[in-house]
Protein backbone atom coordinates (compact mmCIF):
# COMPACT_ATOMS: atom_id res chain seq x y z
CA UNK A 1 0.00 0.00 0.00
CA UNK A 2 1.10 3.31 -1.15
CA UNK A 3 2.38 6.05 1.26
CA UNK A 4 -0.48 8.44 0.18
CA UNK A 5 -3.14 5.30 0.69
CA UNK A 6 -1.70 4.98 3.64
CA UNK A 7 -2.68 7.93 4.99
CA UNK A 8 -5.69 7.92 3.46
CA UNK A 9 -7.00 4.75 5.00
CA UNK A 10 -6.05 6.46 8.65
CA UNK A 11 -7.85 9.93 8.02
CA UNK A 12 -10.97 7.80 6.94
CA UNK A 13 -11.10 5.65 10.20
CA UNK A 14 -13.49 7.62 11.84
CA UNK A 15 -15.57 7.56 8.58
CA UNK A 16 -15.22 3.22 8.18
CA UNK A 17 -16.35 3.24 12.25
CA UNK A 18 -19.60 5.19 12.05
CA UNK A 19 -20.83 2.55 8.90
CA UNK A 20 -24.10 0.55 9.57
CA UNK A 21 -24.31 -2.32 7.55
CA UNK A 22 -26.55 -0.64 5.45
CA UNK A 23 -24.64 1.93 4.46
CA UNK A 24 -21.92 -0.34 4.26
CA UNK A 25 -23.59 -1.99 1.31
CA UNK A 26 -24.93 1.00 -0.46
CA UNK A 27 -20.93 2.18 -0.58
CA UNK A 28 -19.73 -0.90 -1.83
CA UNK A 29 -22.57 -0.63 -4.97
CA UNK A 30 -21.18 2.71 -5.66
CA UNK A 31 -19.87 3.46 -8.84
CA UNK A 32 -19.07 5.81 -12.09
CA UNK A 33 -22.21 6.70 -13.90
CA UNK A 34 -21.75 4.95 -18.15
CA UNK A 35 -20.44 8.34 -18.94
CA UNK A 36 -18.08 9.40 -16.35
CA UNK A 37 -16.93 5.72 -16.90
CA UNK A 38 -16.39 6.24 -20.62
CA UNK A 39 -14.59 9.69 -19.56
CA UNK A 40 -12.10 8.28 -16.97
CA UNK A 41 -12.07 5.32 -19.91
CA UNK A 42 -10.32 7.95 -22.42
CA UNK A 43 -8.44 9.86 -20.52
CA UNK A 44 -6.64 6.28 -19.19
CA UNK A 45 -6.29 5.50 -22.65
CA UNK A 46 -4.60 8.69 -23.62
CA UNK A 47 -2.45 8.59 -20.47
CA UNK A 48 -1.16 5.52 -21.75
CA UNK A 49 -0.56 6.70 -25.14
CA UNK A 50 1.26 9.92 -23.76
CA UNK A 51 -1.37 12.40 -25.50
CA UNK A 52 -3.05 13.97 -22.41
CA UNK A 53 -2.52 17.96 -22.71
CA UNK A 54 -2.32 19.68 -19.59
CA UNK A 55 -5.71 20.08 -18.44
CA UNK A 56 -6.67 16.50 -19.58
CA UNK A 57 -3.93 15.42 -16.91
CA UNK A 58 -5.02 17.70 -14.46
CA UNK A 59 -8.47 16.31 -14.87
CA UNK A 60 -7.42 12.65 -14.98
CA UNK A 61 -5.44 12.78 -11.80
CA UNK A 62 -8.30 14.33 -10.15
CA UNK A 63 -10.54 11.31 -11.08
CA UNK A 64 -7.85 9.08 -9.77
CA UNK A 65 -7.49 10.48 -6.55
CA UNK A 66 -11.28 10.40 -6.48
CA UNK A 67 -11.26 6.50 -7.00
CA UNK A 68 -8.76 5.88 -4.60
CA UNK A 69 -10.96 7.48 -1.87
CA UNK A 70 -13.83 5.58 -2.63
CA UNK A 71 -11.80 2.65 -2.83
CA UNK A 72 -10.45 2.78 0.90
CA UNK A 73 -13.92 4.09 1.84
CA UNK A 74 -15.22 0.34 -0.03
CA UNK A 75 -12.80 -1.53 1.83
CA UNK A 76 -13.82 0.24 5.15
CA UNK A 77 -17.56 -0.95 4.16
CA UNK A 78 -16.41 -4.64 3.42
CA UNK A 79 -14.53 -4.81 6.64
CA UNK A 80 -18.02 -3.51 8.26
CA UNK A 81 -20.10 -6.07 6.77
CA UNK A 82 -17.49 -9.32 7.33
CA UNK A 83 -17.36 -7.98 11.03
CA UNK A 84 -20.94 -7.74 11.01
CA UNK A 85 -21.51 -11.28 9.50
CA UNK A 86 -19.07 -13.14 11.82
C-alpha cells in the first residue's frame, strides 16, 4: 500500500467506524455513472498513449485520486459487513 493510501486509509477511520451495515452496502454498490466511466475510460487511454494535454492530466489525476478514496472508503464498508456477518 502506497504512502499516500496509507494515509488515506487512517484519516478515513473515523468515517469506516460510524458505517451501519446498510450503508456499508450502499458504498460498496457505488460506482461511475456509463459516462463518467467512458470519460475516466479515455483519458486512461490517452495517459497511456502519452497524449493527455495539460488540463486532460489535471483532470485525470483528479478522477484518480477520487477512486482511490472511494476505494479505501469500499474496503472500510467490506470490513463492516465481514465484522458484522461473523
Amino acid at each position: 500500500m502506497s504512502s499516500s493510501v496509507e494515509f488515506l486509509d487512517r484519516l478515513l477511520e473515523p468515517v469506516g467506524n460510524a458505517l451501519s451495515p446498510e450503508a456499508a452496502r450502499k458504498l460498496i454498490a457505488l460506482k461511475a455513472d456509463n459516462d463518467a466511466q467512458a470519460r475516466i475510460d479515455e483519458l486512461a487511454e490517452r495517459s497511456n498513449e502519452g497524449r493527455l494535454t495539460p488540463e486532460e492530466r489535471s483532470e485525470y489525476e483528479t478522477l484518480i485520486a477520487a477512486a482511490t478514496v472511494v476505494g479505501v472508503l469500499q474496503a472500510k464498508a467490506r470490513a463492516v459487513l465481514a465484522a458484522s456477518s461473523g
